[in-house]
PDB file of N, CA and C in Angstrom:
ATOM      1  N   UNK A   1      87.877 -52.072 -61.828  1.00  0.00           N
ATOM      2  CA  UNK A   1      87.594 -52.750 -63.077  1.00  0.00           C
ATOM      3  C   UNK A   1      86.401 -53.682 -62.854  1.00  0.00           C
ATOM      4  N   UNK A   2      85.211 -53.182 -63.513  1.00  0.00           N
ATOM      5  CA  UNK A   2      84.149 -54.629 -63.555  1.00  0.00           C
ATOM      6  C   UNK A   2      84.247 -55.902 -64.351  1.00  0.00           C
ATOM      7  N   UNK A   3      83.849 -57.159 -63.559  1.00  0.00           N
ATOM      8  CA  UNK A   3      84.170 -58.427 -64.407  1.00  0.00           C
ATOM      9  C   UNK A   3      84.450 -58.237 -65.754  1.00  0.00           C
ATOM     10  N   UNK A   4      83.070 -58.150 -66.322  1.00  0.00           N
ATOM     11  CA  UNK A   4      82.856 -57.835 -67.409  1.00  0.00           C
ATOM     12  C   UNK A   4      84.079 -57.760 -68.000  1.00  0.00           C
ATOM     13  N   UNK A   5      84.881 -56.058 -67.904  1.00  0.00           N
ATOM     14  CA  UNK A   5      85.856 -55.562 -68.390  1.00  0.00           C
ATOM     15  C   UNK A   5      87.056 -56.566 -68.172  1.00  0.00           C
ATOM     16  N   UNK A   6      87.000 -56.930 -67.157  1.00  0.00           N
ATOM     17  CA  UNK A   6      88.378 -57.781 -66.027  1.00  0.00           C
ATOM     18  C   UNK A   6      88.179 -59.299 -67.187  1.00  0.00           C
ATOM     19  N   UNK A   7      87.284 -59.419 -67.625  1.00  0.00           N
ATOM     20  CA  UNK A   7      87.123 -61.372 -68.328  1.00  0.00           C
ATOM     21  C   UNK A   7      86.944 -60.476 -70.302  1.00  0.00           C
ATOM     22  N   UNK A   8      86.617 -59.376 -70.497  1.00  0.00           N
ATOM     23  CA  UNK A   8      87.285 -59.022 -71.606  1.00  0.00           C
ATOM     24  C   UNK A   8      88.618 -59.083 -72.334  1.00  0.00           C
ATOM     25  N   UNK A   9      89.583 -58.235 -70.851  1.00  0.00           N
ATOM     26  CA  UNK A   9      90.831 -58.484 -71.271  1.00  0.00           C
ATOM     27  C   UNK A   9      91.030 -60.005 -71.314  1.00  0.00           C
ATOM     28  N   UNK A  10      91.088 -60.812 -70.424  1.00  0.00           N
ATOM     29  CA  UNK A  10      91.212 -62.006 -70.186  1.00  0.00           C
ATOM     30  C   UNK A  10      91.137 -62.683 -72.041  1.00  0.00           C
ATOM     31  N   UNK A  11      90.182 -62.176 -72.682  1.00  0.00           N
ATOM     32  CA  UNK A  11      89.324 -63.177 -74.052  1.00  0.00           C
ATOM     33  C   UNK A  11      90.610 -62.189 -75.255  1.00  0.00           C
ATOM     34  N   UNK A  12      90.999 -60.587 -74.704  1.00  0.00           N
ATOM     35  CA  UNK A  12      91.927 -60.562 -75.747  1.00  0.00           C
ATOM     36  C   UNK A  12      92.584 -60.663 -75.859  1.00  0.00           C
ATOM     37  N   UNK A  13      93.436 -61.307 -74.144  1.00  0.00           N
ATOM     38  CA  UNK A  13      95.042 -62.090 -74.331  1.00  0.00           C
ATOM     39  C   UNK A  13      95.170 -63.156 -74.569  1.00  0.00           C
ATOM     40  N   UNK A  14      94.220 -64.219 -74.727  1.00  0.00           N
ATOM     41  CA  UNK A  14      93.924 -65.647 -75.234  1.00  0.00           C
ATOM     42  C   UNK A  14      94.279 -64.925 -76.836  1.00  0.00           C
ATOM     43  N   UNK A  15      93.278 -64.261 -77.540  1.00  0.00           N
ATOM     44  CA  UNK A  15      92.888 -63.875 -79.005  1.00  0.00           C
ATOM     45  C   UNK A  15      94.456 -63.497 -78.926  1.00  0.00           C
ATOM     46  N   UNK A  16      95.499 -62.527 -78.214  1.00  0.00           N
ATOM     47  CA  UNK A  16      96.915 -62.222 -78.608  1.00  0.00           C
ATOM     48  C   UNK A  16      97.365 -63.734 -79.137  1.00  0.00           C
ATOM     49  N   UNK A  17      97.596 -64.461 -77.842  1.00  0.00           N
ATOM     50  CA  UNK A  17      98.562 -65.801 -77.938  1.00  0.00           C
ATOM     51  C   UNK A  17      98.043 -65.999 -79.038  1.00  0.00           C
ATOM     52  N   UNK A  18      97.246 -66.838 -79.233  1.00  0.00           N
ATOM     53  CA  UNK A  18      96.245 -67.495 -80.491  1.00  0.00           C
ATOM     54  C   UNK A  18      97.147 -67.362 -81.224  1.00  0.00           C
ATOM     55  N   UNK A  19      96.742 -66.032 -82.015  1.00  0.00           N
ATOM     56  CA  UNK A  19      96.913 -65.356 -83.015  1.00  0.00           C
ATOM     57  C   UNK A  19      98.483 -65.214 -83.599  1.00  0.00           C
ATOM     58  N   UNK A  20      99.550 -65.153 -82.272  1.00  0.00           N
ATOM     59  CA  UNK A  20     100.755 -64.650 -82.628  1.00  0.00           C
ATOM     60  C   UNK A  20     101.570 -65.787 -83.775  1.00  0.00           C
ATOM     61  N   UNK A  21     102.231 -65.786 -84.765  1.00  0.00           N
ATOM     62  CA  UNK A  21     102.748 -66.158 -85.270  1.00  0.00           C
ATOM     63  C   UNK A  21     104.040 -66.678 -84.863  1.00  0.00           C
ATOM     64  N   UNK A  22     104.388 -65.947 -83.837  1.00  0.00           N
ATOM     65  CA  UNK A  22     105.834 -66.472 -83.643  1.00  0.00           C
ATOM     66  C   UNK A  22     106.180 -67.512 -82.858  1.00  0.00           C
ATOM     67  N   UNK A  23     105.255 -67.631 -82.300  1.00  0.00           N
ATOM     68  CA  UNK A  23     105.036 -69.098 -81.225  1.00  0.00           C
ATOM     69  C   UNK A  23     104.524 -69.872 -81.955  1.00  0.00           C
ATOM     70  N   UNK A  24     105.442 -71.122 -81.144  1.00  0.00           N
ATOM     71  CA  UNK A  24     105.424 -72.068 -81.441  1.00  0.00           C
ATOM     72  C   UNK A  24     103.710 -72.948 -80.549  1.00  0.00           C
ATOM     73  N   UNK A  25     102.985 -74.090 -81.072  1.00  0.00           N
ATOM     74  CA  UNK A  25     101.864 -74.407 -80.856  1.00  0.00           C
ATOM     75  C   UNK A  25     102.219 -74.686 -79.102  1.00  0.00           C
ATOM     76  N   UNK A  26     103.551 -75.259 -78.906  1.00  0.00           N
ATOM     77  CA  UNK A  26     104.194 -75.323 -77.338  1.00  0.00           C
ATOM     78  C   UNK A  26     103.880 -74.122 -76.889  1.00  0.00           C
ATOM     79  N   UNK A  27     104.516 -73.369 -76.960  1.00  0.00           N
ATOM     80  CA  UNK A  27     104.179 -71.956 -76.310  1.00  0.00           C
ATOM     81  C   UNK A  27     103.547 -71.463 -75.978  1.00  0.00           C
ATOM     82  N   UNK A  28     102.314 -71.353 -77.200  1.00  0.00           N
ATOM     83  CA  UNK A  28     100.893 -71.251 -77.466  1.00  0.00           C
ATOM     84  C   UNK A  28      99.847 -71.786 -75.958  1.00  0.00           C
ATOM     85  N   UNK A  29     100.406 -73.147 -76.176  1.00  0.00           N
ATOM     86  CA  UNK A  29      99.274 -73.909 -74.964  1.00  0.00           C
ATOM     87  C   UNK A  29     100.178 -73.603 -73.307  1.00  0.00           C
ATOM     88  N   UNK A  30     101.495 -73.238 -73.363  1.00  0.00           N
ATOM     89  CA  UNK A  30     101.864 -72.902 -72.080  1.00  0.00           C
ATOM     90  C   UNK A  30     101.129 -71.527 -71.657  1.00  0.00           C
ATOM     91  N   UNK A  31     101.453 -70.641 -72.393  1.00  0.00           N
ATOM     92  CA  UNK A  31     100.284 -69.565 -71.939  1.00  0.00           C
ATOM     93  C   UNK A  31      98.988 -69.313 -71.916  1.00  0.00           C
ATOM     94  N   UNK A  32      98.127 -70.231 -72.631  1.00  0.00           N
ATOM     95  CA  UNK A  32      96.828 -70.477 -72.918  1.00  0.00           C
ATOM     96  C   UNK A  32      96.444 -71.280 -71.203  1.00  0.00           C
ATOM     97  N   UNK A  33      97.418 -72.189 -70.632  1.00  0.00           N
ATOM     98  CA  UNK A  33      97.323 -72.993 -69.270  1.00  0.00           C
ATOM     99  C   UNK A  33      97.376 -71.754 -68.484  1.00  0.00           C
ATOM    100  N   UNK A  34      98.550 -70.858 -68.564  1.00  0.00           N
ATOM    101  CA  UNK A  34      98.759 -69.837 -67.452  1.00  0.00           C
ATOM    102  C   UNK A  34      96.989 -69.150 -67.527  1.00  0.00           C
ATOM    103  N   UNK A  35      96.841 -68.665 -68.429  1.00  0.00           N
ATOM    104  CA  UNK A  35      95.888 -67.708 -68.312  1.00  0.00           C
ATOM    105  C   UNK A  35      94.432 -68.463 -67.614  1.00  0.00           C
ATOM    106  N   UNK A  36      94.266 -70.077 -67.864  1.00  0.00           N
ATOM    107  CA  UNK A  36      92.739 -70.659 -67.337  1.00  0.00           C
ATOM    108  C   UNK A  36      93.586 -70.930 -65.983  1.00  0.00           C
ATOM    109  N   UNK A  37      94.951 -71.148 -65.189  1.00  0.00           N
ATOM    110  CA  UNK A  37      95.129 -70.810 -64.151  1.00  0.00           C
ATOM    111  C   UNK A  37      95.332 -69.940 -63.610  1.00  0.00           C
ATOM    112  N   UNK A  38      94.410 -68.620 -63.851  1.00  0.00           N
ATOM    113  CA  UNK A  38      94.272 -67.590 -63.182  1.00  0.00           C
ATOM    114  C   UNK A  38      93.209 -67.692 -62.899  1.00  0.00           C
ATOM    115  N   UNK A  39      92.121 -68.278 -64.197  1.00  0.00           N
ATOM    116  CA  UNK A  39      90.739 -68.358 -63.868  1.00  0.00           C
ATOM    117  C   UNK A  39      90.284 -69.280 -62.674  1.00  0.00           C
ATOM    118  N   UNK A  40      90.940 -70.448 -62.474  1.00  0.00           N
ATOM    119  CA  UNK A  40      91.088 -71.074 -61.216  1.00  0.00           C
ATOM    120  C   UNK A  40      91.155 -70.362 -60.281  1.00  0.00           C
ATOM    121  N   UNK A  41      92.669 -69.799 -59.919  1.00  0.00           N
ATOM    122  CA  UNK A  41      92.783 -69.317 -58.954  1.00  0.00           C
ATOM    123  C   UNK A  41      91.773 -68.277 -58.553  1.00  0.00           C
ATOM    124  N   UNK A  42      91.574 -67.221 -59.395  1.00  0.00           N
ATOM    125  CA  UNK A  42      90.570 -66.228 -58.932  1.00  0.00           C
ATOM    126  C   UNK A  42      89.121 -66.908 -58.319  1.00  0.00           C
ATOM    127  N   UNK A  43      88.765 -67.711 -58.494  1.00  0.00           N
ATOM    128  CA  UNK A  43      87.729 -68.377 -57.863  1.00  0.00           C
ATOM    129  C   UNK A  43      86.558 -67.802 -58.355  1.00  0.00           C
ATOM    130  N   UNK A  44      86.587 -67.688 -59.780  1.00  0.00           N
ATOM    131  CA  UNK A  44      85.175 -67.116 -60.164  1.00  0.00           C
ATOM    132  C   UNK A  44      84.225 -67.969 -60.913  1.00  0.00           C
ATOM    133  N   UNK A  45      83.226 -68.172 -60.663  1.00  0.00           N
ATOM    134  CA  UNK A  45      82.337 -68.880 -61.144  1.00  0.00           C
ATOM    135  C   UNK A  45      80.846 -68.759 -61.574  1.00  0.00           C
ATOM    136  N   UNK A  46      81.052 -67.802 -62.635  1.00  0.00           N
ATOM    137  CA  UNK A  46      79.858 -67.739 -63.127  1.00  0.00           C
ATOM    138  C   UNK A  46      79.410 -67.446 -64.408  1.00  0.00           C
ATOM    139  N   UNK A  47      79.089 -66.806 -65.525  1.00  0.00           N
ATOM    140  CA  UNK A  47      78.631 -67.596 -66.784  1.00  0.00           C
ATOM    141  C   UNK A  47      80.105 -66.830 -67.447  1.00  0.00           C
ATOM    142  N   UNK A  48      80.341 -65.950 -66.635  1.00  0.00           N
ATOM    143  CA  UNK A  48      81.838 -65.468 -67.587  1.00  0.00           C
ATOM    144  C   UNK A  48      83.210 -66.147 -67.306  1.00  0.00           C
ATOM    145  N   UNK A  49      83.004 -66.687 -66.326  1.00  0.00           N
ATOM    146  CA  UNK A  49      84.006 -68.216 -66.172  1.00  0.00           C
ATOM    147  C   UNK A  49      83.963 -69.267 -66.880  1.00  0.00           C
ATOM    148  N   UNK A  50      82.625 -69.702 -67.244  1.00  0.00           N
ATOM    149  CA  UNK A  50      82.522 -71.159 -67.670  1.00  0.00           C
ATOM    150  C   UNK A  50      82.571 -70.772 -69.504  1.00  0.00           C
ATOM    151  N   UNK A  51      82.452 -69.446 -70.255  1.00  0.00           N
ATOM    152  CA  UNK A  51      82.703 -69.196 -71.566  1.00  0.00           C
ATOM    153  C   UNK A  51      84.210 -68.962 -71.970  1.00  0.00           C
ATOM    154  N   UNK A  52      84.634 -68.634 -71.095  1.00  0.00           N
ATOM    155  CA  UNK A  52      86.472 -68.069 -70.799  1.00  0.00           C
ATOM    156  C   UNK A  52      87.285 -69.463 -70.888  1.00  0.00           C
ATOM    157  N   UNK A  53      86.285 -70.064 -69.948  1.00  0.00           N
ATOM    158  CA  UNK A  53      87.159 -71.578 -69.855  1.00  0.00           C
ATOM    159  C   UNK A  53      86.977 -72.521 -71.249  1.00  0.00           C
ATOM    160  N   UNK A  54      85.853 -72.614 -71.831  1.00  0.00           N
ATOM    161  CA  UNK A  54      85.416 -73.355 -73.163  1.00  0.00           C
ATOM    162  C   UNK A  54      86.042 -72.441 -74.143  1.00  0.00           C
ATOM    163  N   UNK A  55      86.510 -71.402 -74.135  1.00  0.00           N
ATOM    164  CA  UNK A  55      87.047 -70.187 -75.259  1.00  0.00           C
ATOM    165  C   UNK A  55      88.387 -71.041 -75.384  1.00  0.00           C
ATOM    166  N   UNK A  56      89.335 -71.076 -73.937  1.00  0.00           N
ATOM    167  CA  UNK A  56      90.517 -71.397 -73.876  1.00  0.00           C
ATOM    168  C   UNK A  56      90.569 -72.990 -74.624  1.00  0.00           C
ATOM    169  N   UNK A  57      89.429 -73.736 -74.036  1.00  0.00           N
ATOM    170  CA  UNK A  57      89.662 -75.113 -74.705  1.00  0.00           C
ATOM    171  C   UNK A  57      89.639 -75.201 -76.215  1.00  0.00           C
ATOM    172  N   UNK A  58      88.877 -74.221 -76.863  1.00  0.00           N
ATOM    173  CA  UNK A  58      88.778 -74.262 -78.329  1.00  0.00           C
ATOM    174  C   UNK A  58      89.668 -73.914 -78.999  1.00  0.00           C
ATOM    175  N   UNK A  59      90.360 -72.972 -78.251  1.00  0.00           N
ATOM    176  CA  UNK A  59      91.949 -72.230 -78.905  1.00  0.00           C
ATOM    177  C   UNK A  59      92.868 -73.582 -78.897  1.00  0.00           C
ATOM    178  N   UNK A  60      92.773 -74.254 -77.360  1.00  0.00           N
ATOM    179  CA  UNK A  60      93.908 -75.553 -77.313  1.00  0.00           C
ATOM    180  C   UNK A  60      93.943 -76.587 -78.874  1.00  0.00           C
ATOM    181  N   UNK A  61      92.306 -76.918 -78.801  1.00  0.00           N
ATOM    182  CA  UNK A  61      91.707 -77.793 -79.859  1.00  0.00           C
ATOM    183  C   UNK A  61      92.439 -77.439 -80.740  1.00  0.00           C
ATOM    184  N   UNK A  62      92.543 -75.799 -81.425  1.00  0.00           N
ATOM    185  CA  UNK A  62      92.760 -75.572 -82.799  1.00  0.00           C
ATOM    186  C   UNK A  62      94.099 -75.336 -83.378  1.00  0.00           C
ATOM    187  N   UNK A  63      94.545 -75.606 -82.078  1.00  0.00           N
ATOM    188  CA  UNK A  63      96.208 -75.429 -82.416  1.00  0.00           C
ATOM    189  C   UNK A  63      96.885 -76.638 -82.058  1.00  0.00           C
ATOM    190  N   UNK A  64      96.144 -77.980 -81.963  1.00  0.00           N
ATOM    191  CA  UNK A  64      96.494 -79.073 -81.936  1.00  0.00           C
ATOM    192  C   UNK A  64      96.829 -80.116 -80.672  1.00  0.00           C
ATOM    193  N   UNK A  65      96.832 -78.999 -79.138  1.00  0.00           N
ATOM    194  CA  UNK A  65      97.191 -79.421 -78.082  1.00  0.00           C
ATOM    195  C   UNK A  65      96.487 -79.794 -77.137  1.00  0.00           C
ATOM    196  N   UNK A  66      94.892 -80.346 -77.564  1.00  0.00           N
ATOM    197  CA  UNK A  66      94.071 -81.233 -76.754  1.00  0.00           C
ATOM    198  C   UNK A  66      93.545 -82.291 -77.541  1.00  0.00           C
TER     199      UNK A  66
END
């Protein structure tokens, strides 16, 4: 799998959570944390890290939990 593809999925399981209705805004930001601590852990750092990571913060913003 190339980044690219590998930080795609990454932007459409943020866009799942987001999006889901059935969660609660709690929920929402517990898996929104799991997913930018993967981006941590994987140790990647470069322009598709630092948009992934500001993606995740804007989702937090809009659902009330930053």
């Amino acid at each position: 799998m190339t980044r690219e593809k590998y930080f795609k999925d990454l932007k459409k399981r943020i866009d799942e959570v987001f999006l889901d209705f059935n969660k609660s805004g709690k929920e929402k930001k517990i898996e929104l944390e799991e997913i930018k601590e993967i981006l941590l852990n994987e140790n990647v750092r470069d322009e598709y890290y630092e948009d992934l990571k500001k993606y995740i913060e804007i989702k937090l913003e809009a659902i009330g939990v930053l």
